[in-house]
C-alpha atoms as a PDB file:
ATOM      1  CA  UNK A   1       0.000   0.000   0.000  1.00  0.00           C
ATOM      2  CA  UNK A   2       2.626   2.257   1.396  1.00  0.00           C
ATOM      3  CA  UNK A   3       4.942   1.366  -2.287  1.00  0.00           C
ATOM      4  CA  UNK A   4       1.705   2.311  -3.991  1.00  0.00           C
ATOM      5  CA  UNK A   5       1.242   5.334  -2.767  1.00  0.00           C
ATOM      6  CA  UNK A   6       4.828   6.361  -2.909  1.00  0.00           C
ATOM      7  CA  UNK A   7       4.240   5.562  -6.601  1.00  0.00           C
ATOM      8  CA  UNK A   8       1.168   7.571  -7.069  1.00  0.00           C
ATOM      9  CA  UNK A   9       2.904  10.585  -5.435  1.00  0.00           C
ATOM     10  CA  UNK A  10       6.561  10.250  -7.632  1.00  0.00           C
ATOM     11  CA  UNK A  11       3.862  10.257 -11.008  1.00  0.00           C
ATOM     12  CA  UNK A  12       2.439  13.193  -9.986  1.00  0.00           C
ATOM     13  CA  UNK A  13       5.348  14.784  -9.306  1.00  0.00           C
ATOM     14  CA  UNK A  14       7.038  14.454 -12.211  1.00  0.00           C
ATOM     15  CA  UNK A  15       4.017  15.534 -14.017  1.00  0.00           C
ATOM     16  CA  UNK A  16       4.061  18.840 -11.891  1.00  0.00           C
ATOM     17  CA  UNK A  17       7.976  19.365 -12.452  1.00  0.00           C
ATOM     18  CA  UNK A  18       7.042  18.476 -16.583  1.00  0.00           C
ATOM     19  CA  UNK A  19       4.253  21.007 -16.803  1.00  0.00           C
ATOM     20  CA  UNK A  20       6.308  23.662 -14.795  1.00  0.00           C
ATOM     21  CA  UNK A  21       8.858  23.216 -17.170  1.00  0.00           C
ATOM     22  CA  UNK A  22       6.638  23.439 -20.309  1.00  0.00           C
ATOM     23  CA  UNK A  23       5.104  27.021 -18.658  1.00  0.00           C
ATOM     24  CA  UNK A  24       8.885  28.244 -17.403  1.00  0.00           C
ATOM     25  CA  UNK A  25      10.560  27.898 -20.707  1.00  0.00           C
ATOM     26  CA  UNK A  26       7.456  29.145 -23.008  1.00  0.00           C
ATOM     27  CA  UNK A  27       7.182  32.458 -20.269  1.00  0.00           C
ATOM     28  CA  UNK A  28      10.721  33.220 -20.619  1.00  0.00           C
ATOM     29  CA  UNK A  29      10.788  32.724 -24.260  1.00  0.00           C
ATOM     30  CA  UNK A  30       7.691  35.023 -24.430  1.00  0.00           C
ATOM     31  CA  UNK A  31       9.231  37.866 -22.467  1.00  0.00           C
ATOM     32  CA  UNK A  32      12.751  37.465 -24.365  1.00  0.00           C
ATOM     33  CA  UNK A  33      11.267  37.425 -27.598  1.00  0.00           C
ATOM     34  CA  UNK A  34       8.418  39.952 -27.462  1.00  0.00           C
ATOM     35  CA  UNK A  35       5.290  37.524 -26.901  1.00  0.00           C
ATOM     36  CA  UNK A  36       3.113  40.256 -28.810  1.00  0.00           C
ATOM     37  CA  UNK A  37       5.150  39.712 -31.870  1.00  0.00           C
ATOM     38  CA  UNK A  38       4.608  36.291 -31.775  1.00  0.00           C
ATOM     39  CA  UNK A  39       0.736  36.252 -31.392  1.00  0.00           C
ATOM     40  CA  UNK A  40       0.729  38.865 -34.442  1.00  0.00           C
ATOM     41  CA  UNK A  41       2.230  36.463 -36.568  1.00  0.00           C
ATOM     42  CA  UNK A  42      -0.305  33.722 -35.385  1.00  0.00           C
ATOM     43  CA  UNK A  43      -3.338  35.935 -36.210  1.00  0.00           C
ATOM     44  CA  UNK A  44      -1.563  36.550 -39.664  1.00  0.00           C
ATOM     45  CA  UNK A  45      -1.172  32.668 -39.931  1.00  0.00           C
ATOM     46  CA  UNK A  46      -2.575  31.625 -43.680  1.00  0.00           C
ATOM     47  CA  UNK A  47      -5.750  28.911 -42.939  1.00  0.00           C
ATOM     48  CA  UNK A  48      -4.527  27.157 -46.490  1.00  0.00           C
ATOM     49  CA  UNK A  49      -1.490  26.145 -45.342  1.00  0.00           C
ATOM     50  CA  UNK A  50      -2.779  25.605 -41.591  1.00  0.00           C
ATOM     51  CA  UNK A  51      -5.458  23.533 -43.108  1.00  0.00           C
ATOM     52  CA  UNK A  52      -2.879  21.002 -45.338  1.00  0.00           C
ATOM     53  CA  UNK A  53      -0.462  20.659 -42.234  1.00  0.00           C
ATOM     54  CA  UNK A  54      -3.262  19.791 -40.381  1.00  0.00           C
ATOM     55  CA  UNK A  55      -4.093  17.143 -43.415  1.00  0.00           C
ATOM     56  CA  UNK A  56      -0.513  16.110 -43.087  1.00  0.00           C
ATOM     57  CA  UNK A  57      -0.739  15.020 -39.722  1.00  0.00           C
ATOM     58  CA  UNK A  58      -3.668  12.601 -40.745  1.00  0.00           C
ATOM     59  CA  UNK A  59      -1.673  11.001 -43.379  1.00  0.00           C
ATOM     60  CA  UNK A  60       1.231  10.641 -41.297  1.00  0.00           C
ATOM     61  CA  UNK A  61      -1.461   9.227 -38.280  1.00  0.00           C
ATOM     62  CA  UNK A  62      -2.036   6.559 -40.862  1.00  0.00           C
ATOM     63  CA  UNK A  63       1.205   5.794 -41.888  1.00  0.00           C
ATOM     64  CA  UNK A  64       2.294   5.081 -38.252  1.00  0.00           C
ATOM     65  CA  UNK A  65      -0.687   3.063 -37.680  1.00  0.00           C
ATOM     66  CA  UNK A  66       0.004   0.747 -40.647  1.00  0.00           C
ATOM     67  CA  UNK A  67       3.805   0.245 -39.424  1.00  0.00           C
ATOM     68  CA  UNK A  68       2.204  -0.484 -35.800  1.00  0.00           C
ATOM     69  CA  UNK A  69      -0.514  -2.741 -37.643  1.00  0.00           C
ATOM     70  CA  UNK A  70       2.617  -4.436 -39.561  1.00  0.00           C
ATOM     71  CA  UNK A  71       4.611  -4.405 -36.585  1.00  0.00           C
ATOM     72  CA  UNK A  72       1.927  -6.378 -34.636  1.00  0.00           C
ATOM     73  CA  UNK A  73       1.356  -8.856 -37.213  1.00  0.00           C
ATOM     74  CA  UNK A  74       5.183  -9.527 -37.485  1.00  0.00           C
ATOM     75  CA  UNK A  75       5.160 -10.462 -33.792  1.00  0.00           C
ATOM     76  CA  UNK A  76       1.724 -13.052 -33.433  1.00  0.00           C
ATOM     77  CA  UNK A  77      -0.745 -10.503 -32.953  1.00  0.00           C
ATOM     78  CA  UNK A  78      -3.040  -9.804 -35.650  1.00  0.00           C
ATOM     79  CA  UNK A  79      -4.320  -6.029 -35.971  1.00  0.00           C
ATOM     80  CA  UNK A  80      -6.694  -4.348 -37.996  1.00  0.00           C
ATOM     81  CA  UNK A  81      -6.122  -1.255 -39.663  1.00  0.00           C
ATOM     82  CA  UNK A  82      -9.191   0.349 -38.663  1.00  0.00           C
ATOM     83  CA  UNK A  83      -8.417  -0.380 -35.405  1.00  0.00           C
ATOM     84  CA  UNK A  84      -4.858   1.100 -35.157  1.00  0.00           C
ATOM     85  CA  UNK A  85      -5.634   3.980 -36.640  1.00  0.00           C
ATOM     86  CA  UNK A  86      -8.678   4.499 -33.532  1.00  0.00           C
ATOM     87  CA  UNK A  87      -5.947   3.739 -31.382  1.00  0.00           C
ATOM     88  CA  UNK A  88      -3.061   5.845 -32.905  1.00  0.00           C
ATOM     89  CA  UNK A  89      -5.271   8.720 -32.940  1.00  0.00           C
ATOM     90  CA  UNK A  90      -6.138   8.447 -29.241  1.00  0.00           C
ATOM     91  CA  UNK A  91      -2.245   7.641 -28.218  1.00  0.00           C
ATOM     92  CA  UNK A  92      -1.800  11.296 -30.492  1.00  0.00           C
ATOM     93  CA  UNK A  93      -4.227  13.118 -28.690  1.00  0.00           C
ATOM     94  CA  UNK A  94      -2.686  11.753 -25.231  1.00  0.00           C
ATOM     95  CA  UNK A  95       0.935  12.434 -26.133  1.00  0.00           C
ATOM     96  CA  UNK A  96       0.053  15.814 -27.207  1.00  0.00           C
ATOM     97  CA  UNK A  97      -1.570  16.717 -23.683  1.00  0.00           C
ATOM     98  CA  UNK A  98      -0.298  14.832 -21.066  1.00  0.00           C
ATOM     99  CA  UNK A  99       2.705  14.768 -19.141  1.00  0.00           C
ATOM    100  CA  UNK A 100       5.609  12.877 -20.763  1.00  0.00           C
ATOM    101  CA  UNK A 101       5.694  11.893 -23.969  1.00  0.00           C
ATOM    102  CA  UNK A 102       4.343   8.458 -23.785  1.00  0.00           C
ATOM    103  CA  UNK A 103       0.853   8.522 -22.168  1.00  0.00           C
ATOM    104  CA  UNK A 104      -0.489   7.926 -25.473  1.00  0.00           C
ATOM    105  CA  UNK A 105       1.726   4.589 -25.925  1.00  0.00           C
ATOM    106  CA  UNK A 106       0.980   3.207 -22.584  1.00  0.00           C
ATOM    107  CA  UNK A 107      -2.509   3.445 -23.566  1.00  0.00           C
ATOM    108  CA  UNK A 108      -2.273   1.505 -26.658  1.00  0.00           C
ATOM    109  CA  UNK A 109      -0.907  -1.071 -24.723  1.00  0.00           C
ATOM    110  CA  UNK A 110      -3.466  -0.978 -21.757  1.00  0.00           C
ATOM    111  CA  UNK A 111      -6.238  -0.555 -24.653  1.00  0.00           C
ATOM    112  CA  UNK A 112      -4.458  -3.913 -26.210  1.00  0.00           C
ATOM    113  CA  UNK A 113      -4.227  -5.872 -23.794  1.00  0.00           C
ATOM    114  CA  UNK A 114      -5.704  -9.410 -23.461  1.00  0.00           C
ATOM    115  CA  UNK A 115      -5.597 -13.163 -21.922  1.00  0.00           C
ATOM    116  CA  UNK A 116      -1.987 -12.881 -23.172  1.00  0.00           C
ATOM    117  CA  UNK A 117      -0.858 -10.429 -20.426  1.00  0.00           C
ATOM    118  CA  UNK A 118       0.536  -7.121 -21.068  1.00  0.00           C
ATOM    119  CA  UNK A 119       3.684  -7.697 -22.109  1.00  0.00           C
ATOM    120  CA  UNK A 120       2.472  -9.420 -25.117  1.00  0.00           C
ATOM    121  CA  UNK A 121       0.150  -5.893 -25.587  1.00  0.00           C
ATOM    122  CA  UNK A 122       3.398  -3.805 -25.476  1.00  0.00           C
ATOM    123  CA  UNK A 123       5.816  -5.641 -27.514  1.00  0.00           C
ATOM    124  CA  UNK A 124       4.703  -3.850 -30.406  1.00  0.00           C
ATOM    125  CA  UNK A 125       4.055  -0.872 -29.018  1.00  0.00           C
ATOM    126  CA  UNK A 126       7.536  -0.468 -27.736  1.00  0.00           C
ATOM    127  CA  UNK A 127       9.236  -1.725 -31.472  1.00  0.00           C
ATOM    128  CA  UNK A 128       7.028   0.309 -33.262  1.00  0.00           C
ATOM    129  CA  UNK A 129       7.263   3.541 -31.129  1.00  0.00           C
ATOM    130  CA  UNK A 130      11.492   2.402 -31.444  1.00  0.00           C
ATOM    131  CA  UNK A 131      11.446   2.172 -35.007  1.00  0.00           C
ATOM    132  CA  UNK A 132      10.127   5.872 -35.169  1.00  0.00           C
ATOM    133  CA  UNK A 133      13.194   7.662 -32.595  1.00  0.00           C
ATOM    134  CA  UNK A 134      15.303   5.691 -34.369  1.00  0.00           C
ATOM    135  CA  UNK A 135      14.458   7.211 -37.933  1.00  0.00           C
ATOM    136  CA  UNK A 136      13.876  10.917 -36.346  1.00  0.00           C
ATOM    137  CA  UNK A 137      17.463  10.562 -34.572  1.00  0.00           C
ATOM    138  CA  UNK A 138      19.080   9.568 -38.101  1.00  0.00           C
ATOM    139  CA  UNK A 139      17.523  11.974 -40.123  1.00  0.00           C
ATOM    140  CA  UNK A 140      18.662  14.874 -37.266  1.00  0.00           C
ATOM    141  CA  UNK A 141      22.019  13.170 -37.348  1.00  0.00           C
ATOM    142  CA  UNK A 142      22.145  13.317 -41.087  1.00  0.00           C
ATOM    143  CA  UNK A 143      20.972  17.247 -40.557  1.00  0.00           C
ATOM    144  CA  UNK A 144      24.227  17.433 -38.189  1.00  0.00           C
ATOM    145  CA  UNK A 145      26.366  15.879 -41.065  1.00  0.00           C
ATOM    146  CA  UNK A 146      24.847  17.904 -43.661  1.00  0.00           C
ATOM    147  CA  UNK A 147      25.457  21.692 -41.892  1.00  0.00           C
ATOM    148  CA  UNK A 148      28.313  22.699 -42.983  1.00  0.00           C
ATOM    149  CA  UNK A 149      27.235  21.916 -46.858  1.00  0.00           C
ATOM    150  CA  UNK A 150      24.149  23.449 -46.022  1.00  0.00           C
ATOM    151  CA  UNK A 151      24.504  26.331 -43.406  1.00  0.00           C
ATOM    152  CA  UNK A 152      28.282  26.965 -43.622  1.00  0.00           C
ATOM    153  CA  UNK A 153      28.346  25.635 -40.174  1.00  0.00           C
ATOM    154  CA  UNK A 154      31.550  24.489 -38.750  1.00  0.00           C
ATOM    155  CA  UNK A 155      33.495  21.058 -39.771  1.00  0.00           C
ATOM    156  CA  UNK A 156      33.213  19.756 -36.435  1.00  0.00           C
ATOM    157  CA  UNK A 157      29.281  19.897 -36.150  1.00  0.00           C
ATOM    158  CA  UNK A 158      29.258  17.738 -39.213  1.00  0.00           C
ATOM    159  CA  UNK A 159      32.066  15.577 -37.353  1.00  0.00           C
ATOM    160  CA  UNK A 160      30.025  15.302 -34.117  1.00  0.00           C
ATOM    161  CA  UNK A 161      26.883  14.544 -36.752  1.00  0.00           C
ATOM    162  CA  UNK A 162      29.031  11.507 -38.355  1.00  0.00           C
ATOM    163  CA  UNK A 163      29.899  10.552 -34.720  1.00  0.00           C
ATOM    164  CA  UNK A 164      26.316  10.504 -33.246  1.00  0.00           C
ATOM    165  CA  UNK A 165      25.241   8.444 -36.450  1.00  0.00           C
ATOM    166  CA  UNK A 166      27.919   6.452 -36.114  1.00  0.00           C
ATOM    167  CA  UNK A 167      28.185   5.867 -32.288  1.00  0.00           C
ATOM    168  CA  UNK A 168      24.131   5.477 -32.527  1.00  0.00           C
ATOM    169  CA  UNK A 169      24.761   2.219 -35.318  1.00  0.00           C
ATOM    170  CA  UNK A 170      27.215   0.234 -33.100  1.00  0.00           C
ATOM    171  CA  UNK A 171      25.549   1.339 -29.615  1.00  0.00           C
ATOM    172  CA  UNK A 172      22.483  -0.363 -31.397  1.00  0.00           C
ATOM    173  CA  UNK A 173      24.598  -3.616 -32.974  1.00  0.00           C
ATOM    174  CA  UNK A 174      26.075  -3.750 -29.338  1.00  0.00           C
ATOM    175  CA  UNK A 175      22.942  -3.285 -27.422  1.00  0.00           C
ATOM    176  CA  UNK A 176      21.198  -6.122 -29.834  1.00  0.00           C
ATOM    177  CA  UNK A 177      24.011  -8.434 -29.339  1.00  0.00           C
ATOM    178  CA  UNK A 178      23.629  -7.926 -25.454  1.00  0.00           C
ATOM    179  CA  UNK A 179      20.381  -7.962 -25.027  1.00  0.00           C
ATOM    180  CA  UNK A 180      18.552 -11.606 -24.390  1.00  0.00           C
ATOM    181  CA  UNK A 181      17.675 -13.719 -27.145  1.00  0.00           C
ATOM    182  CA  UNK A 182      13.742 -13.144 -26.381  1.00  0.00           C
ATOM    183  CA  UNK A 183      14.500  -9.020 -27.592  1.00  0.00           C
ATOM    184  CA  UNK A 184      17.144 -10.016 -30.594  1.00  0.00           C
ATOM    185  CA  UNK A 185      13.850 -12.513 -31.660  1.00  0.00           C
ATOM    186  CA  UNK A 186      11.209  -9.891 -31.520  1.00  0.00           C
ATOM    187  CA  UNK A 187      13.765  -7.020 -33.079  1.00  0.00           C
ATOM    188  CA  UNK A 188      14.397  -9.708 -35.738  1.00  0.00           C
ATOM    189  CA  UNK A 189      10.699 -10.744 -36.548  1.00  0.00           C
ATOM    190  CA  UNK A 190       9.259  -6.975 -36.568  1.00  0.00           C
ATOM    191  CA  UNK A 191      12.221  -5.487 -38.692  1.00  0.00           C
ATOM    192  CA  UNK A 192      14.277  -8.623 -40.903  1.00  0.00           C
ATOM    193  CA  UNK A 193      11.973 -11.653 -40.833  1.00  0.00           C
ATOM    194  CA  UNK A 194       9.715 -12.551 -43.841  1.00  0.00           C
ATOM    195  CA  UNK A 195      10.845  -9.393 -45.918  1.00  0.00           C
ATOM    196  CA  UNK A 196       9.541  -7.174 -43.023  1.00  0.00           C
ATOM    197  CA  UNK A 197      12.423  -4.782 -43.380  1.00  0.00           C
ATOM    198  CA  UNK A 198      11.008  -3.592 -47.246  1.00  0.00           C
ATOM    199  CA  UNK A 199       8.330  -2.177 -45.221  1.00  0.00           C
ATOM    200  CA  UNK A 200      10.227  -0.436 -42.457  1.00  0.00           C
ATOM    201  CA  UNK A 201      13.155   0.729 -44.828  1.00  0.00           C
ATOM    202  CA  UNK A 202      10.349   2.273 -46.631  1.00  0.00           C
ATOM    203  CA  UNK A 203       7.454   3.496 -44.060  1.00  0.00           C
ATOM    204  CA  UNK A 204       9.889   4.569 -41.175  1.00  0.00           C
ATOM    205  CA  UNK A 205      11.685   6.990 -43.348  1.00  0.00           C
ATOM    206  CA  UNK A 206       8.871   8.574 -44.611  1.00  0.00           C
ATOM    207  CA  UNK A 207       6.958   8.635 -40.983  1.00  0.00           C
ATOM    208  CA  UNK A 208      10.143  11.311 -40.105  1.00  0.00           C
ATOM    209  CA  UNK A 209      10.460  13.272 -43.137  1.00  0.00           C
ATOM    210  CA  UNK A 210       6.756  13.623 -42.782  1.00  0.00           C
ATOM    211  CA  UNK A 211       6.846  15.436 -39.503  1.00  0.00           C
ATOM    212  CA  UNK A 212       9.587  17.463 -41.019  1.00  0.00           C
ATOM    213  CA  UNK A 213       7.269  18.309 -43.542  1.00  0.00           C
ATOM    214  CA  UNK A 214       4.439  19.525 -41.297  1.00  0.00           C
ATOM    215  CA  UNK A 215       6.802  21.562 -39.355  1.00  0.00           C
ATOM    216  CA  UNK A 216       7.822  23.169 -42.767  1.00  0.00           C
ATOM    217  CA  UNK A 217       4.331  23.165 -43.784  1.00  0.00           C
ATOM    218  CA  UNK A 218       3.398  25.349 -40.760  1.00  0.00           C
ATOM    219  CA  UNK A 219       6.233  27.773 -41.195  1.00  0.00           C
ATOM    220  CA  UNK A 220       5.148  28.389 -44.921  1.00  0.00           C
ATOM    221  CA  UNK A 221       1.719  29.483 -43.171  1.00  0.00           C
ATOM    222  CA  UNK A 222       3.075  32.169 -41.481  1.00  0.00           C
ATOM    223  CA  UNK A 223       5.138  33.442 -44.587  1.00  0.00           C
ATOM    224  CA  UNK A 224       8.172  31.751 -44.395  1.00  0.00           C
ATOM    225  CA  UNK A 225       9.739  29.810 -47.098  1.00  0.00           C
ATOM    226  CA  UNK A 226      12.404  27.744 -45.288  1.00  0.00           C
ATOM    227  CA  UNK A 227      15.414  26.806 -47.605  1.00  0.00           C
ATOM    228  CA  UNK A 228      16.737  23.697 -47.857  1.00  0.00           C
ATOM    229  CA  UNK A 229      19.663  23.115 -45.480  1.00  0.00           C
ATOM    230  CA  UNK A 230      17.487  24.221 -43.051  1.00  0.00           C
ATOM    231  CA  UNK A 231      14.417  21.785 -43.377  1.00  0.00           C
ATOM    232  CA  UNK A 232      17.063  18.875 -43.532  1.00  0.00           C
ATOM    233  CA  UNK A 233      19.173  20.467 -40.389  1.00  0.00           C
ATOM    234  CA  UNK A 234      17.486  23.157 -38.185  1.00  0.00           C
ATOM    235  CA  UNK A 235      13.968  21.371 -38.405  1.00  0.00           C
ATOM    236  CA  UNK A 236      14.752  17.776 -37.610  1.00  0.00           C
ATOM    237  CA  UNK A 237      17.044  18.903 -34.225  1.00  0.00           C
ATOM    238  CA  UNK A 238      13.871  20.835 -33.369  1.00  0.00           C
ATOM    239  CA  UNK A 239      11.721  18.182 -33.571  1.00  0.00           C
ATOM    240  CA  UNK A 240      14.112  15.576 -31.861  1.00  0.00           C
ATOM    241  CA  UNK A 241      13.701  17.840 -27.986  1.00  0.00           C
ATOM    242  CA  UNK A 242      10.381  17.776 -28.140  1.00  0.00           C
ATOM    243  CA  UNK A 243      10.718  13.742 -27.940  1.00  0.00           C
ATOM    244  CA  UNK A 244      12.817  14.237 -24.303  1.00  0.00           C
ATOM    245  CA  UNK A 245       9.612  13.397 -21.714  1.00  0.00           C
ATOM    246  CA  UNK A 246      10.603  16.407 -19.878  1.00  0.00           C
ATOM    247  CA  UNK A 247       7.348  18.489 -20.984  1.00  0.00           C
ATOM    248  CA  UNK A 248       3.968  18.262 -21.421  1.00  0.00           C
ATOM    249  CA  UNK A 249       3.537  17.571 -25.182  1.00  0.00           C
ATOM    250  CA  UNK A 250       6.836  18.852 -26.325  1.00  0.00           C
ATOM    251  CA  UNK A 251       5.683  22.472 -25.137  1.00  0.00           C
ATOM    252  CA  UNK A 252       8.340  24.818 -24.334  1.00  0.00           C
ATOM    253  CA  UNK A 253      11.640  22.326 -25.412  1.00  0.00           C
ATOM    254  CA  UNK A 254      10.338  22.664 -28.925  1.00  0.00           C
ATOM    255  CA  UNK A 255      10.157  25.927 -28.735  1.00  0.00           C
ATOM    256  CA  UNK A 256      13.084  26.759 -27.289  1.00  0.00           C
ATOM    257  CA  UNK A 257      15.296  24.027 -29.409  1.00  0.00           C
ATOM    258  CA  UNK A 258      13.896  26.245 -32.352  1.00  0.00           C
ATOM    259  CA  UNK A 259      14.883  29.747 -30.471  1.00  0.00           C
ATOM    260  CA  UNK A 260      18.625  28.383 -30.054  1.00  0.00           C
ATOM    261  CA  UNK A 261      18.612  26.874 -33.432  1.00  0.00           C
ATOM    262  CA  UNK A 262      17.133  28.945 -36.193  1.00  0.00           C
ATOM    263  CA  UNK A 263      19.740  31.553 -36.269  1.00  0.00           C
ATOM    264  CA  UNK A 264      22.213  29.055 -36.862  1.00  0.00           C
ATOM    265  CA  UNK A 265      20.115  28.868 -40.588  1.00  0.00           C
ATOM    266  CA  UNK A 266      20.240  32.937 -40.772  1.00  0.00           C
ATOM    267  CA  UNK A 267      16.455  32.868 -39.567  1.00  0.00           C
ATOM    268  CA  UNK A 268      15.276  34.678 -36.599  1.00  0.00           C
ATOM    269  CA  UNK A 269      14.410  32.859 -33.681  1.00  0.00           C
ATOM    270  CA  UNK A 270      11.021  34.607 -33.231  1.00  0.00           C
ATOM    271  CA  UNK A 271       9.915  32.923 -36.046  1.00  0.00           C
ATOM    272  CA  UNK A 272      11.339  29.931 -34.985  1.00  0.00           C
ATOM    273  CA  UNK A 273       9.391  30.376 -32.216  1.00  0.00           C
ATOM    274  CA  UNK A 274       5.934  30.770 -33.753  1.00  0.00           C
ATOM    275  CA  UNK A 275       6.508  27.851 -36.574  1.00  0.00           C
ATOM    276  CA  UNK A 276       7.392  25.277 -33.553  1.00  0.00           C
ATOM    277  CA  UNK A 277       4.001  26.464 -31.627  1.00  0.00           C
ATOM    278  CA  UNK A 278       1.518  26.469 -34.554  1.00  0.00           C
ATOM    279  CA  UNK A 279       3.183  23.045 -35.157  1.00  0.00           C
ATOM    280  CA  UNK A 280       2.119  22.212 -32.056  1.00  0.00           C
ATOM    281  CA  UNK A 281      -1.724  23.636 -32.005  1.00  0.00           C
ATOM    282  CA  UNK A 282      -1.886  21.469 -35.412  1.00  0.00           C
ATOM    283  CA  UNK A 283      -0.716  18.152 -34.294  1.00  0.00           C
ATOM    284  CA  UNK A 284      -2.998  18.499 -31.227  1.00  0.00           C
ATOM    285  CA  UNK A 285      -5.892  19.985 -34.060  1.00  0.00           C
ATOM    286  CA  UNK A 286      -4.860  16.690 -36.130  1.00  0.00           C
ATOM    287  CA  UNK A 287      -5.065  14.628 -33.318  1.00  0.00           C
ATOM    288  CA  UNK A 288      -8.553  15.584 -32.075  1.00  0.00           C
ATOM    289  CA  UNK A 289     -10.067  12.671 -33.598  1.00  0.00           C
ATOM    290  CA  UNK A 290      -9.027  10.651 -30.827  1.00  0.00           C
ATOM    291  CA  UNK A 291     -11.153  12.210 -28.390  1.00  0.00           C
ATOM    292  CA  UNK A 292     -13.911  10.245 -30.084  1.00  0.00           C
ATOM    293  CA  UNK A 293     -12.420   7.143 -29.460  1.00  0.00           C
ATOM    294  CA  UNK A 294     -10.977   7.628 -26.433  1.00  0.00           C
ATOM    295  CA  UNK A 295     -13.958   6.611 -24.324  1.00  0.00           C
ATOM    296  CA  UNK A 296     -14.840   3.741 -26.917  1.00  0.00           C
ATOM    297  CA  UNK A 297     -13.779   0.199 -26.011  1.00  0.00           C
ATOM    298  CA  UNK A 298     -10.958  -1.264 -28.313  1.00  0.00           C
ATOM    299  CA  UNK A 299     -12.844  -3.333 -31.350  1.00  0.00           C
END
């Protein structure tokens, strides 16, 4: 009782410390930056391009529900694609509102679970939700790489980018050769066995560039055409913080990863600012659609 308790307490917390956080960070960056500049450029936002990266976040909804749905099936437990994208959108909608990060995963597995026990519900929940920071954290490491082609940034970022990619390939090798046979089995079912890696060569991939492309998506809606080496550099490390459970749906590190960063790409970081919040309103807009389902029972 008394372990419970202390349990209960430590969760909430951490979600105190995570929203505190989120608020601190988005204050600050609001009194640094001139918070009335930013909510003039919101209010000038263009509901076109608002309204496609909103559509964006649908399609890219349904493309990580069919690697989940593949993902599943890979591993013995069959999954219907009506039913992971209910499920996906709910896990969106949680993510995007509750402490952490990964409220909406730990639903999918309560949601999935059955006379199997839960750890059968999370095994694909956990590879699939893998797959995707492993894809993110190569395309930002590729960004890293790519900086001093693309921004004129300094050899050694692109050195520390080859490193991280690098160090991130064998930590995985090593960490798969360590781990116990049951994890090297599922990792090998889900992502090699039976041709499953055409899929996640393929799907995984896109999954990232399409957040990248939302982000860019919402920055073009508040008139700003971002070049090249910055959608493949700035954008992708701005995404990556808001995937550190530190916040409450990304809130604040997003913002201020994109504050630090977009100067780096000759862009101000006011704007930087805006594009990473109207990025978030629309993937909590996109994500709405699980509120539906969030009180339905699992079909």
């Amino acid at each position: 009782m008394a372990s419970s308790r202390g349990s209960f307490l430590s969760g909430r917390i951490g979600a105190a410390l995570r929203l505190t956080l989120s608020v601190a960070v988005l204050a600050l960056l609001w009194v640094w930056l001139d918070g009335a500049t930013i909510l003039r450029r919101f209010v000038a936002a263009q509901p076109g391009w608002v309204a496609l990266a909103i559509l964006g976040v649908q399609a890219q909804t349904i493309a990580s529900a069919w690697r989940w749905r593949l993902t599943a099936e890979a591993l013995g437990r069959p999954l219907t694609m009506g039913r992971a994208v209910r499920e996906y959108y709910v896990a969106g909608l949680l993510n995007m509102t509750l402490p952490g990060g990964v409220a909406g995963d730990a639903a999918r597995i309560a949601r999935g679970r059955d006379a199997d026990g839960w750890r059968a519900a999370a095994a694909p929940v956990v590879v699939e939700r893998l797959a995707g920071q492993i894809a993110m954290w190569l395309l930002a490491s590729l960004g890293l790489a790519l900086s001093p082609l693309m921004l004129g940034a300094p050899v050694w970022v692109a050195v520390a980018g080859a490193v991280a990619a690098a160090g991130g390939a064998g930590g995985a090798v090593l960490g798969a050769r360590r781990a116990g046979g049951g994890v090297r089995g599922l990792l090998h079912r889900a992502w090699v066995a039976d041709g499953a890696w055409r899929a996640q060569v393929v799907l995984s991939p896109a999954i990232a560039a399409s957040y990248v492309a939302v982000f860019i998506l919402c920055a073009r809606a508040l008139g700003h055409e971002l070049p090249l080496g910055a959608a493949l550099t700035v954008v992708p490390l701005t995404l990556l913080a808001m995937t550190l459970p530190l916040s409450v749906g990304g809130w604040g590190l997003r913002e201020g990863a994109a504050a630090a960063l977009w100067p780096l790409a000759g862009l101000m970081a006011a704007d930087g600012v805006a594009a990473a919040a109207l990025y978030g309103l629309v993937c909590l807009a996109g994500a709405l659609p699980g509120a539906v389902f969030l009180w339905s029972r699992p079909a």
